[in-house]
Each structure stands twice: as C-alpha cells, then as structure tokens.
ModelCIF file with pLDDT and N, C-alpha, C, O atoms, coordinates in Angstrom:
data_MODEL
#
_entry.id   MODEL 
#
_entity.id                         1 
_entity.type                       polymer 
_entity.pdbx_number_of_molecules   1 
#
_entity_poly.entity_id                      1 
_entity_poly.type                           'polypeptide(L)' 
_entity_poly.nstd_linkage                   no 
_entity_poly.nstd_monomer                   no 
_entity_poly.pdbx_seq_one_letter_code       
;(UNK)(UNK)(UNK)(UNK)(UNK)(UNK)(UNK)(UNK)(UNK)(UNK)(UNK)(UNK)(UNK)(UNK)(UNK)(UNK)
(UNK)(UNK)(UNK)(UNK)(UNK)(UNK)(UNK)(UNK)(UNK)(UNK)(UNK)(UNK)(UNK)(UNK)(UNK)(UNK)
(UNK)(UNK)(UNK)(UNK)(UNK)(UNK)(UNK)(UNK)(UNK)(UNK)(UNK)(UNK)(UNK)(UNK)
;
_entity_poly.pdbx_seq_one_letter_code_can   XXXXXXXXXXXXXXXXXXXXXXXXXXXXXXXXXXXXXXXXXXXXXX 
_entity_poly.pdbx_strand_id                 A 
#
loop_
_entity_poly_seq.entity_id 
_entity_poly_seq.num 
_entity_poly_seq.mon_id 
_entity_poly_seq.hetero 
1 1  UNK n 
1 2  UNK n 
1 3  UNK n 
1 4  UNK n 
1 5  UNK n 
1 6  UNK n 
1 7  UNK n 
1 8  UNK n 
1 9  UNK n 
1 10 UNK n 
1 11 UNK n 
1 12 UNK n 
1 13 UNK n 
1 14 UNK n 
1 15 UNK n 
1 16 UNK n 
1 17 UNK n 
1 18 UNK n 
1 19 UNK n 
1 20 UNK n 
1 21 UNK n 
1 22 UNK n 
1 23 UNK n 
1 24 UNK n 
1 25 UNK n 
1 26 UNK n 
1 27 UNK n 
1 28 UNK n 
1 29 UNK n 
1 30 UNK n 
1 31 UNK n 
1 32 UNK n 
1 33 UNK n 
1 34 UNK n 
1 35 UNK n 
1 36 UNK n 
1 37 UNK n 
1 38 UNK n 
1 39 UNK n 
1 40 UNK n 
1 41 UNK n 
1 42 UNK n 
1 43 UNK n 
1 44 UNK n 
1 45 UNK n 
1 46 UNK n 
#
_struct_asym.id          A 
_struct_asym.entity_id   1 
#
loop_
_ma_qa_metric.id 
_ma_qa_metric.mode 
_ma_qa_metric.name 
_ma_qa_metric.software_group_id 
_ma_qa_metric.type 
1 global pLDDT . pLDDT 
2 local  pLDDT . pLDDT 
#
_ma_qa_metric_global.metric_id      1 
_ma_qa_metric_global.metric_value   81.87 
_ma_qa_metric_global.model_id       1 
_ma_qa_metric_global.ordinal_id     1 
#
loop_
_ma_qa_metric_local.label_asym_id 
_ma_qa_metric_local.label_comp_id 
_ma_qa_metric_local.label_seq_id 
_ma_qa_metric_local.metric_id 
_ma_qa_metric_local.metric_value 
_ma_qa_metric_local.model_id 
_ma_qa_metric_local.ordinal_id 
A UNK 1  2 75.00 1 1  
A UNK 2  2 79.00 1 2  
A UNK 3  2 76.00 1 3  
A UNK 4  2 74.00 1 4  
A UNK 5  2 76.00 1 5  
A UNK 6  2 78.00 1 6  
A UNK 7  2 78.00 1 7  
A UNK 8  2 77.00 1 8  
A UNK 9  2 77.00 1 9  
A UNK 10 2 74.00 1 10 
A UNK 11 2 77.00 1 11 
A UNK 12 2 80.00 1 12 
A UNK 13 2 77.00 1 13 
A UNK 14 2 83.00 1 14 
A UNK 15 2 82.00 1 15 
A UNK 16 2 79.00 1 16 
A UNK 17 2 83.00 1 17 
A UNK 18 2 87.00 1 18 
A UNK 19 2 83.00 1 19 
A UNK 20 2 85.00 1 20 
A UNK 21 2 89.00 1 21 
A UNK 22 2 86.00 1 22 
A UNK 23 2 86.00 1 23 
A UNK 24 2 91.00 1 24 
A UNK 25 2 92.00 1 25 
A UNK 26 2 89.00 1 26 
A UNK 27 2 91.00 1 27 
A UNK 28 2 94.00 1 28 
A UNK 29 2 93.00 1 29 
A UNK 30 2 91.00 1 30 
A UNK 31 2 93.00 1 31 
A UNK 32 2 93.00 1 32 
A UNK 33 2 94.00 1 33 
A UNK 34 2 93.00 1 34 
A UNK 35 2 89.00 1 35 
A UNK 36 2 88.00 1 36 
A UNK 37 2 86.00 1 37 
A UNK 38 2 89.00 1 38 
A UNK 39 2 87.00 1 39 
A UNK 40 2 72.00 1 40 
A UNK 41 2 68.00 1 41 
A UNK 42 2 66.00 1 42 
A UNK 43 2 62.00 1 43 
A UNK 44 2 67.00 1 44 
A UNK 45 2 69.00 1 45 
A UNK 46 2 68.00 1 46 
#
loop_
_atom_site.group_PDB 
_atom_site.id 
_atom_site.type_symbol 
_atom_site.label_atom_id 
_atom_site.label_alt_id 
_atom_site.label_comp_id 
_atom_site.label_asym_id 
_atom_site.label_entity_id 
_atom_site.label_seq_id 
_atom_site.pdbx_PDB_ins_code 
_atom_site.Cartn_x 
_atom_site.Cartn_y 
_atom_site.Cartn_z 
_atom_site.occupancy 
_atom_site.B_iso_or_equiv 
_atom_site.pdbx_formal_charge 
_atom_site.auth_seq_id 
_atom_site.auth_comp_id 
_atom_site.auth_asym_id 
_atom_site.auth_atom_id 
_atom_site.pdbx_PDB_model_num 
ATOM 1   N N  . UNK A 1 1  ? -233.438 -37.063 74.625 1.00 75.00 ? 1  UNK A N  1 
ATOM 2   C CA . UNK A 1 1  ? -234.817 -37.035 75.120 1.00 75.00 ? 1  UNK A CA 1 
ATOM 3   C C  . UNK A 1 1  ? -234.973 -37.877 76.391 1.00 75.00 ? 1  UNK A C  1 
ATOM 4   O O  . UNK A 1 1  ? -235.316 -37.246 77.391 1.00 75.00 ? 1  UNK A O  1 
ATOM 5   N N  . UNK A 1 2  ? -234.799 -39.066 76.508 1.00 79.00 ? 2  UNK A N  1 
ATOM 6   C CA . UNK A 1 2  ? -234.423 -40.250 77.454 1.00 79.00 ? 2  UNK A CA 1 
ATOM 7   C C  . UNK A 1 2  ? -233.832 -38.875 78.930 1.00 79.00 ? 2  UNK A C  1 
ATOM 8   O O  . UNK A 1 2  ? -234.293 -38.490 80.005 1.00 79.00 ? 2  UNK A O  1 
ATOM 9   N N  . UNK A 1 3  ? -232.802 -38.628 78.218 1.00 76.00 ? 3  UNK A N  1 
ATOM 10  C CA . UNK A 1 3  ? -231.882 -37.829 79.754 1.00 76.00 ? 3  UNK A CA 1 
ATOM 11  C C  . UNK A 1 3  ? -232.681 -36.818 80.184 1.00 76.00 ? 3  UNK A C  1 
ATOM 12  O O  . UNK A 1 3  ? -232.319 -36.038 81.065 1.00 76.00 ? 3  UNK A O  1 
ATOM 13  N N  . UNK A 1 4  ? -234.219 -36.735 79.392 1.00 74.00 ? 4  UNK A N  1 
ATOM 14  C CA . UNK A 1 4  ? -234.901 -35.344 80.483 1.00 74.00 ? 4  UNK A CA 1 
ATOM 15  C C  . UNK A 1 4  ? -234.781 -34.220 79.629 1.00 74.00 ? 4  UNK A C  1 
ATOM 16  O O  . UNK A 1 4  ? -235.588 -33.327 79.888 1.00 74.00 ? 4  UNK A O  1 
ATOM 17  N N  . UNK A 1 5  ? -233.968 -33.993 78.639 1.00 76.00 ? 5  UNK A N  1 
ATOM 18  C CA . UNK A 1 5  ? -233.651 -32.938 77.948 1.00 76.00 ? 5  UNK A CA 1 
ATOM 19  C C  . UNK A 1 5  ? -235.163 -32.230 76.963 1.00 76.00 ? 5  UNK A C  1 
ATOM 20  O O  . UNK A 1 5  ? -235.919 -32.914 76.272 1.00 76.00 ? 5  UNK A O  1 
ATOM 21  N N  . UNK A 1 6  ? -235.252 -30.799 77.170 1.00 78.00 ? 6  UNK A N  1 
ATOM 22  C CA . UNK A 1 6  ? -236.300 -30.215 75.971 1.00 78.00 ? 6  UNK A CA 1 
ATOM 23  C C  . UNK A 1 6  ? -236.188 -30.326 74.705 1.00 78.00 ? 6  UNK A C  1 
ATOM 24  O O  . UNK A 1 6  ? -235.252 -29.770 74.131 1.00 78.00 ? 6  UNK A O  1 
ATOM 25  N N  . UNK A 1 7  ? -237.269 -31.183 73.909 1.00 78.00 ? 7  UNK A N  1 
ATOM 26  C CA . UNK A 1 7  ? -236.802 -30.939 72.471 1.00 78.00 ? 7  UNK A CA 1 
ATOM 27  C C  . UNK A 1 7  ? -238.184 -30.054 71.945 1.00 78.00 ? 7  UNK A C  1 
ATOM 28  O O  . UNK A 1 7  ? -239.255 -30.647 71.816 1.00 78.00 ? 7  UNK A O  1 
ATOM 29  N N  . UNK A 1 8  ? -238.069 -28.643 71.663 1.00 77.00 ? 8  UNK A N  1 
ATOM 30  C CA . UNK A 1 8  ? -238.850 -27.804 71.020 1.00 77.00 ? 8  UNK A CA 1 
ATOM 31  C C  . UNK A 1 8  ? -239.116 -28.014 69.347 1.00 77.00 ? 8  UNK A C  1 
ATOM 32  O O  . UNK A 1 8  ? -238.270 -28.419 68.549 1.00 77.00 ? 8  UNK A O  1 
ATOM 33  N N  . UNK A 1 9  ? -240.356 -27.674 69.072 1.00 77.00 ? 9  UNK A N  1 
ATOM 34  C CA . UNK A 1 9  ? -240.641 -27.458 67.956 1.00 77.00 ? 9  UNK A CA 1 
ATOM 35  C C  . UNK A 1 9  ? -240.679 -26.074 67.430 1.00 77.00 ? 9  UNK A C  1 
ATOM 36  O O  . UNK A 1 9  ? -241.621 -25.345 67.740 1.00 77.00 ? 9  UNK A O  1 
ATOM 37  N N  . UNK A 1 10 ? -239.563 -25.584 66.526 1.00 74.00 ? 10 UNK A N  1 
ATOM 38  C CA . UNK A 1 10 ? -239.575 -24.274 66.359 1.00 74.00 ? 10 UNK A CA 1 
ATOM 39  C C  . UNK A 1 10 ? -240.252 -24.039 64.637 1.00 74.00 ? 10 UNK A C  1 
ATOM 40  O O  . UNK A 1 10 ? -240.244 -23.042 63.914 1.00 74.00 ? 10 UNK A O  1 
ATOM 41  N N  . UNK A 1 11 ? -240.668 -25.096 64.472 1.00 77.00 ? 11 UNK A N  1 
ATOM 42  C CA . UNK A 1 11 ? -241.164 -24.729 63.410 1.00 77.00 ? 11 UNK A CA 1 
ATOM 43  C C  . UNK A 1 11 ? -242.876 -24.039 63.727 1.00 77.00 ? 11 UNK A C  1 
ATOM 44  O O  . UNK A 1 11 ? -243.687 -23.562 62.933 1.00 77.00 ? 11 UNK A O  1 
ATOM 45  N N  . UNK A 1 12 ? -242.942 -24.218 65.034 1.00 80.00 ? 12 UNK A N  1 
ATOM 46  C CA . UNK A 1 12 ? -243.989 -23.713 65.299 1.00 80.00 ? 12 UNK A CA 1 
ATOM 47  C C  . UNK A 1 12 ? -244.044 -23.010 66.798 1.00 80.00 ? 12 UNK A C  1 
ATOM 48  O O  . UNK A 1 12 ? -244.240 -23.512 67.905 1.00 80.00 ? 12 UNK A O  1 
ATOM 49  N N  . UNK A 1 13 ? -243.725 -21.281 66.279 1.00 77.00 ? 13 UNK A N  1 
ATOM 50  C CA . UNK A 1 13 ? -243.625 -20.502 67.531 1.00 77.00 ? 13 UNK A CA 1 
ATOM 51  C C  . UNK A 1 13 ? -244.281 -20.721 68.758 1.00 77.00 ? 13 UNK A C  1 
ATOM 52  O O  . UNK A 1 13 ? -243.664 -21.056 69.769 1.00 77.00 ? 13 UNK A O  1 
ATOM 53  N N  . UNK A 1 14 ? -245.666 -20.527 68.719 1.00 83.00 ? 14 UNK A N  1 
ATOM 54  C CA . UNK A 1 14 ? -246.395 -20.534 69.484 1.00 83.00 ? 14 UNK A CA 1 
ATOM 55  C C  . UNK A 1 14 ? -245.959 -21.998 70.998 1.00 83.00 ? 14 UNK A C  1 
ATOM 56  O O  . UNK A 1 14 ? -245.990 -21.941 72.227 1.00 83.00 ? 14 UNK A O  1 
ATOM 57  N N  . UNK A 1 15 ? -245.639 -23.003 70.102 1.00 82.00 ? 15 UNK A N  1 
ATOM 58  C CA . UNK A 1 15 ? -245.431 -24.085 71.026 1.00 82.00 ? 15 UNK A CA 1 
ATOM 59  C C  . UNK A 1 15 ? -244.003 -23.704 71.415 1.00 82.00 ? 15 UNK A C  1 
ATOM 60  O O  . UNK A 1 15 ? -243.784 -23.937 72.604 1.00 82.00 ? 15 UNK A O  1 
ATOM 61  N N  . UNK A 1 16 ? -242.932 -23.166 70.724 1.00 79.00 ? 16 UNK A N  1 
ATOM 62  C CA . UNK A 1 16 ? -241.869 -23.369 71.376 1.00 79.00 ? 16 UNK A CA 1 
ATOM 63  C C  . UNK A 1 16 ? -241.435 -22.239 72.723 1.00 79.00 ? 16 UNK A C  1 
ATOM 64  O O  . UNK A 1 16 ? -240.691 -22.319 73.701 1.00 79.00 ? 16 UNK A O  1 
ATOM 65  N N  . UNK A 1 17 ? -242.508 -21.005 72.049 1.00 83.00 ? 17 UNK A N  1 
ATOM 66  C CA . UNK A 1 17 ? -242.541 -20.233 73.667 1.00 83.00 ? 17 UNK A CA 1 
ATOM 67  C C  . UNK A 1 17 ? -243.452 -20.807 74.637 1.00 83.00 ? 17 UNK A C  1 
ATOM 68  O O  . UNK A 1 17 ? -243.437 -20.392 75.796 1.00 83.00 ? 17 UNK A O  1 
ATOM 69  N N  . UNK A 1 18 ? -244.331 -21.824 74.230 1.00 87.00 ? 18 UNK A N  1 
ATOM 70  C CA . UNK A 1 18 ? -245.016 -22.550 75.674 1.00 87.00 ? 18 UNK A CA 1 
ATOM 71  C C  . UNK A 1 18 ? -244.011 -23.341 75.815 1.00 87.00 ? 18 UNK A C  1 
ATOM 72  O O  . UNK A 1 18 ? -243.864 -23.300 77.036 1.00 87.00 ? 18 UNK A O  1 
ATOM 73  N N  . UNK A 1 19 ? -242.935 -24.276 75.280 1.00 83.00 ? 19 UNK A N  1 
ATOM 74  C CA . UNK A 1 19 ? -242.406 -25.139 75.651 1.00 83.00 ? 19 UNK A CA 1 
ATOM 75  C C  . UNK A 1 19 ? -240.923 -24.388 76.637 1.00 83.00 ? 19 UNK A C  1 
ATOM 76  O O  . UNK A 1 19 ? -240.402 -25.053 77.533 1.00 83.00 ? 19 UNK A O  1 
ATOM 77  N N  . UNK A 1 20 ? -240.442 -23.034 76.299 1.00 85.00 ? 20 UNK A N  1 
ATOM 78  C CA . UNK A 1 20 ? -239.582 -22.514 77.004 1.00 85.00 ? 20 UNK A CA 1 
ATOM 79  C C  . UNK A 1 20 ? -240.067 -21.938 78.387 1.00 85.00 ? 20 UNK A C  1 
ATOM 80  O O  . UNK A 1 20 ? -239.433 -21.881 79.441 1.00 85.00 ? 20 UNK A O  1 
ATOM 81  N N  . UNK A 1 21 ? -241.466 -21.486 78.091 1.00 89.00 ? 21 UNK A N  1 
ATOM 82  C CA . UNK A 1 21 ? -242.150 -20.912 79.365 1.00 89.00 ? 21 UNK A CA 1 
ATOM 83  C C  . UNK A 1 21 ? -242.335 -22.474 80.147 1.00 89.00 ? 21 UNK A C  1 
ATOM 84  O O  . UNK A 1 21 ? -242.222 -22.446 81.373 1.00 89.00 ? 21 UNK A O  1 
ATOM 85  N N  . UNK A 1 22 ? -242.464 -23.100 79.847 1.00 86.00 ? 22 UNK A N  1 
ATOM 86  C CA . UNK A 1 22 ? -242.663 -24.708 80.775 1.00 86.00 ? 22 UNK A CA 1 
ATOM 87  C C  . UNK A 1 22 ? -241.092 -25.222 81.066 1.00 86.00 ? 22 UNK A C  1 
ATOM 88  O O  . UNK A 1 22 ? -241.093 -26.324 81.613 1.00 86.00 ? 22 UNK A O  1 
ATOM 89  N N  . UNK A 1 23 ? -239.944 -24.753 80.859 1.00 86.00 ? 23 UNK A N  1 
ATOM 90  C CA . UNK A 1 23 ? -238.701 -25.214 81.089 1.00 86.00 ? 23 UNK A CA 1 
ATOM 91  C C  . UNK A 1 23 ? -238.616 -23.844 82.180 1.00 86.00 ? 23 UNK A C  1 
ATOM 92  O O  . UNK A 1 23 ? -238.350 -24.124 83.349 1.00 86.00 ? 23 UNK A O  1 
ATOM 93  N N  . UNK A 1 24 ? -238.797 -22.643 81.891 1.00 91.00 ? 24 UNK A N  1 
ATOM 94  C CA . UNK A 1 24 ? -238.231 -21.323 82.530 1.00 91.00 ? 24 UNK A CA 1 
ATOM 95  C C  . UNK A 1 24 ? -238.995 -21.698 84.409 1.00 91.00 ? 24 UNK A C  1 
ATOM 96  O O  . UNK A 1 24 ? -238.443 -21.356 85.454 1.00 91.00 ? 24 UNK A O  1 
ATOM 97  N N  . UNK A 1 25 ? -240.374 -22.478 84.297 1.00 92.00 ? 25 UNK A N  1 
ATOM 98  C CA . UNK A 1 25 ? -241.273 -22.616 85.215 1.00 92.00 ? 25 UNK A CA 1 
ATOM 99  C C  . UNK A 1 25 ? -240.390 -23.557 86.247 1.00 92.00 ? 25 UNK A C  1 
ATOM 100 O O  . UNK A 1 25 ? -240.007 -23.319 87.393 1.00 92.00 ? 25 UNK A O  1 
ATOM 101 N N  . UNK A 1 26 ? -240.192 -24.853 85.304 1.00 89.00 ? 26 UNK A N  1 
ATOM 102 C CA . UNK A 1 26 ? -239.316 -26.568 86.124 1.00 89.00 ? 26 UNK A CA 1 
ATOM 103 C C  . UNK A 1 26 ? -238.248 -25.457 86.436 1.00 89.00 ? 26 UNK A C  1 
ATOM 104 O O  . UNK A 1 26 ? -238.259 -24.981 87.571 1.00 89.00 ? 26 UNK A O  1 
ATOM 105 N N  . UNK A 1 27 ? -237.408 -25.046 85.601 1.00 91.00 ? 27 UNK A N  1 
ATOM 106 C CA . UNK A 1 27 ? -235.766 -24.450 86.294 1.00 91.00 ? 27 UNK A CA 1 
ATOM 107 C C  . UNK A 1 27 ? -236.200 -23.784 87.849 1.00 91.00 ? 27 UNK A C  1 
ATOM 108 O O  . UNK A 1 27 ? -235.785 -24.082 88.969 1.00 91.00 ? 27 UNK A O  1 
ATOM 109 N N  . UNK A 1 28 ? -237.130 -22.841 87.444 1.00 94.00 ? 28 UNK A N  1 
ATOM 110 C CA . UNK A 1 28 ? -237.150 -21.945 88.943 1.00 94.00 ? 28 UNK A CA 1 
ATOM 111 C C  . UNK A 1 28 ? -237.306 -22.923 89.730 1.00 94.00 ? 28 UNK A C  1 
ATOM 112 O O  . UNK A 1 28 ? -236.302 -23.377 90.278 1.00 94.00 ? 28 UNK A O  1 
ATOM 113 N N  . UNK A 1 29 ? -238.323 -23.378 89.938 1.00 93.00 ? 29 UNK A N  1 
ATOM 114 C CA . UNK A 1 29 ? -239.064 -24.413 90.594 1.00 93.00 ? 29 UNK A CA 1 
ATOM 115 C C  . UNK A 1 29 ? -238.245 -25.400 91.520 1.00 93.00 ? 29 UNK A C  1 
ATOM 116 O O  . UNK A 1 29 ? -238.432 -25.517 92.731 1.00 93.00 ? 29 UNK A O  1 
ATOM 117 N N  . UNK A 1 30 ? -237.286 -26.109 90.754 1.00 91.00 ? 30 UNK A N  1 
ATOM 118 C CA . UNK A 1 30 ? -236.035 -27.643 91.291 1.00 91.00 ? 30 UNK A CA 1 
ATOM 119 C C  . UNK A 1 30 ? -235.025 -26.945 90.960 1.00 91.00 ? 30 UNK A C  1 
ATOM 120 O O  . UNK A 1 30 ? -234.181 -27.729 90.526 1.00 91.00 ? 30 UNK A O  1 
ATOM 121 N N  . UNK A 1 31 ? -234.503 -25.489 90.915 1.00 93.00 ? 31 UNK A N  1 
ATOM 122 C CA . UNK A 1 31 ? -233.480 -25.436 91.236 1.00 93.00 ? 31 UNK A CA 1 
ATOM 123 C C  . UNK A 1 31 ? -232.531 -25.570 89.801 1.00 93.00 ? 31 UNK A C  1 
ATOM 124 O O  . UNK A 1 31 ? -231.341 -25.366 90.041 1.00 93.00 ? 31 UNK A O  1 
ATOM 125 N N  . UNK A 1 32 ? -232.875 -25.918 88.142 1.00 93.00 ? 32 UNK A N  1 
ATOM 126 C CA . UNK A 1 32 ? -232.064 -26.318 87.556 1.00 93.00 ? 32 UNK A CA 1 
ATOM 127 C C  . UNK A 1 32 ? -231.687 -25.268 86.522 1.00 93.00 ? 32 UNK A C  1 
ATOM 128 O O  . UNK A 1 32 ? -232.476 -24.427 86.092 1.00 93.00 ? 32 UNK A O  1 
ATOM 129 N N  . UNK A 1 33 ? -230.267 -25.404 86.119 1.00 94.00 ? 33 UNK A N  1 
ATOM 130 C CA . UNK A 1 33 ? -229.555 -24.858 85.231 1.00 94.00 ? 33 UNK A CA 1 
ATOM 131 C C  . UNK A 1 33 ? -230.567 -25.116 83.692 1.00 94.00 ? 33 UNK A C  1 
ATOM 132 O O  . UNK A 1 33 ? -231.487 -25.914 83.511 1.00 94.00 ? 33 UNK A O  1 
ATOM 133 N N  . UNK A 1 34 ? -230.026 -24.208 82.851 1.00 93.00 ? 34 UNK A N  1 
ATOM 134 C CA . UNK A 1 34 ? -230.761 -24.637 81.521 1.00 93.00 ? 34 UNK A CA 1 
ATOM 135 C C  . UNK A 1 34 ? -229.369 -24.494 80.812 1.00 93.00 ? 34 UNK A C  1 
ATOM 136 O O  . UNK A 1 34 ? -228.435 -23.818 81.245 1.00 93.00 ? 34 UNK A O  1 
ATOM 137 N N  . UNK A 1 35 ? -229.370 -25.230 79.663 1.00 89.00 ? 35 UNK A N  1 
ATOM 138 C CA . UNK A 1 35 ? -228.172 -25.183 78.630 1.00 89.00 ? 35 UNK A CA 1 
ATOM 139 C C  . UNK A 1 35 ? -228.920 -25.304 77.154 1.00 89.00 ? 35 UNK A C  1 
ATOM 140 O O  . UNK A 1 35 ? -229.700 -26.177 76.775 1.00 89.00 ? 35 UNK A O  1 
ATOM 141 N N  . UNK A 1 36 ? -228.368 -24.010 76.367 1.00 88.00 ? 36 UNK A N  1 
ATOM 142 C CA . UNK A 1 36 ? -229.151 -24.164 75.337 1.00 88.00 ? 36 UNK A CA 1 
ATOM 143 C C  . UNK A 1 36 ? -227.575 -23.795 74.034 1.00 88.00 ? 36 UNK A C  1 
ATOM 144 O O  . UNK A 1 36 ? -226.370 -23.690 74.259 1.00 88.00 ? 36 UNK A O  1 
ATOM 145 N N  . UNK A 1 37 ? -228.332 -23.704 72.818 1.00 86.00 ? 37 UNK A N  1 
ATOM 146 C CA . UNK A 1 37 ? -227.355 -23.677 71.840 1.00 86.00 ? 37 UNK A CA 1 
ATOM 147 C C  . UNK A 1 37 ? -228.376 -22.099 71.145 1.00 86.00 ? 37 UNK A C  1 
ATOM 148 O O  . UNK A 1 37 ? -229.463 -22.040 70.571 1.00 86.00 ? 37 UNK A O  1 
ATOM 149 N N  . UNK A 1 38 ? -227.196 -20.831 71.630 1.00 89.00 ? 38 UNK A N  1 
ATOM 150 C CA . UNK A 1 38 ? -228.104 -19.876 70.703 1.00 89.00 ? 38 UNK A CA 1 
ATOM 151 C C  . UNK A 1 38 ? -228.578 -19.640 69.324 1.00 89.00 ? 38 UNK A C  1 
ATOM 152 O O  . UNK A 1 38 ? -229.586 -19.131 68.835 1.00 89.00 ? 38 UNK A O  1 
ATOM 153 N N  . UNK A 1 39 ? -227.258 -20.309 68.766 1.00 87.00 ? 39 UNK A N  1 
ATOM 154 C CA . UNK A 1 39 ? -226.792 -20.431 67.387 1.00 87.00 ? 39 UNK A CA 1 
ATOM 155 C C  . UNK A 1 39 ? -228.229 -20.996 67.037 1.00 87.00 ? 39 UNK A C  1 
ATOM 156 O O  . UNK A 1 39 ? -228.935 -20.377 66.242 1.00 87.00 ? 39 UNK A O  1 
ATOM 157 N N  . UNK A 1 40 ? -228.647 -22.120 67.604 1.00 72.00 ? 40 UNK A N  1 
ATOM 158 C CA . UNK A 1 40 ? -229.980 -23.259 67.429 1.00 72.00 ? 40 UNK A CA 1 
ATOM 159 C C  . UNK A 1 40 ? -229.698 -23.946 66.478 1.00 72.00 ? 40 UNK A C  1 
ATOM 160 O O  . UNK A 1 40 ? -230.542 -24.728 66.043 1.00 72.00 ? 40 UNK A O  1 
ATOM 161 N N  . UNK A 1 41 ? -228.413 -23.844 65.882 1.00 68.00 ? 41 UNK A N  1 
ATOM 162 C CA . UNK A 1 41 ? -228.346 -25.248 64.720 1.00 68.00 ? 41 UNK A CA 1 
ATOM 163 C C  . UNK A 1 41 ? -226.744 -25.098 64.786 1.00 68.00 ? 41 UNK A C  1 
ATOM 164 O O  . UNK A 1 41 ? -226.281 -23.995 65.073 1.00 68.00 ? 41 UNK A O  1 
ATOM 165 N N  . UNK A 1 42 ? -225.653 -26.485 64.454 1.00 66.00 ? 42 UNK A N  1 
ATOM 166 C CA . UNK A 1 42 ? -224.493 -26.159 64.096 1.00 66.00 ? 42 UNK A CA 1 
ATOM 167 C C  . UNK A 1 42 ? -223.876 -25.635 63.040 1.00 66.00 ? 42 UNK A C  1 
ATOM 168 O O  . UNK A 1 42 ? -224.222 -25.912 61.892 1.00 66.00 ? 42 UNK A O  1 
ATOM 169 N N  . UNK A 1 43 ? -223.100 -24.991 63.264 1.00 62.00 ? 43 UNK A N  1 
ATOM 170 C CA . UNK A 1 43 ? -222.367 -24.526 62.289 1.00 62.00 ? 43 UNK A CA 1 
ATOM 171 C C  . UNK A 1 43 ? -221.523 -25.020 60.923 1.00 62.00 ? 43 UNK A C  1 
ATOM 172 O O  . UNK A 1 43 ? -220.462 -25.636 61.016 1.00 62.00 ? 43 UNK A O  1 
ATOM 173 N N  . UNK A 1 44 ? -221.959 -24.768 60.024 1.00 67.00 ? 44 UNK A N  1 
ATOM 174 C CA . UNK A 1 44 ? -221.567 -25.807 58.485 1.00 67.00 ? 44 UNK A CA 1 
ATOM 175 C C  . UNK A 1 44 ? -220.114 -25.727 58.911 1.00 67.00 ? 44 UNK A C  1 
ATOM 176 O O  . UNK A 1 44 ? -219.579 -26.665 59.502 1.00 67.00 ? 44 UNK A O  1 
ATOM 177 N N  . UNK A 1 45 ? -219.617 -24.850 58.676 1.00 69.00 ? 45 UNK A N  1 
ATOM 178 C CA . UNK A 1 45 ? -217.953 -24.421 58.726 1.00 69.00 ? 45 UNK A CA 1 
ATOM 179 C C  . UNK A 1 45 ? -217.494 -23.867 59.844 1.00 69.00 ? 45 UNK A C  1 
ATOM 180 O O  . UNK A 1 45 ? -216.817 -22.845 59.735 1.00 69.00 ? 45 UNK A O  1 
ATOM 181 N N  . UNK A 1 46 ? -217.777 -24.448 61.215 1.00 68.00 ? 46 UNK A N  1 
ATOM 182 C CA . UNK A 1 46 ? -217.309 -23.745 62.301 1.00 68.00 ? 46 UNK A CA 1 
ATOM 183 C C  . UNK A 1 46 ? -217.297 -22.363 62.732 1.00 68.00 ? 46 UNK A C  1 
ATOM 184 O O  . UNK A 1 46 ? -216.775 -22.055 63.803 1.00 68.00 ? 46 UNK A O  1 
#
C-alpha cells in the first residue's frame, strides 16, 4: 500500500470496478504499466 500499489475491495463489485476504472484513468494519464494477479488469489498447490 505504502509503494502506491491498488488494494481493491472485491467483496464489493461496484467499488472494485470504480477502483479499476480509477487505476485504468492514472495508467493512461502518467504513462504507467499495471500488474495484476488474474488468478486474484494464490494458488493452494501451485
């Protein structure tokens, strides 16, 4: 959180597509890469 990074709440849709539409906005905007995890959680057993 500190490094700038998005932490979404997906337990609640509505905010986490405002919170991606507010990352999709900054990226265009300054130029920045996004890095996400599709999976969205790790994997128990690789």
């Amino acid at each position: 959180a500190l490094s700038g990074h998005l932490l979404i709440d997906r337990r609640r849709p509505e905010r986490a597509h405002q919170s991606l539409a507010e990352a999709a906005d900054f990226a265009v905007r300054e130029g920045f890469s996004i890095w996400l995890t599709p999976e969205g959680t790790r994997s128990r057993d690789g």
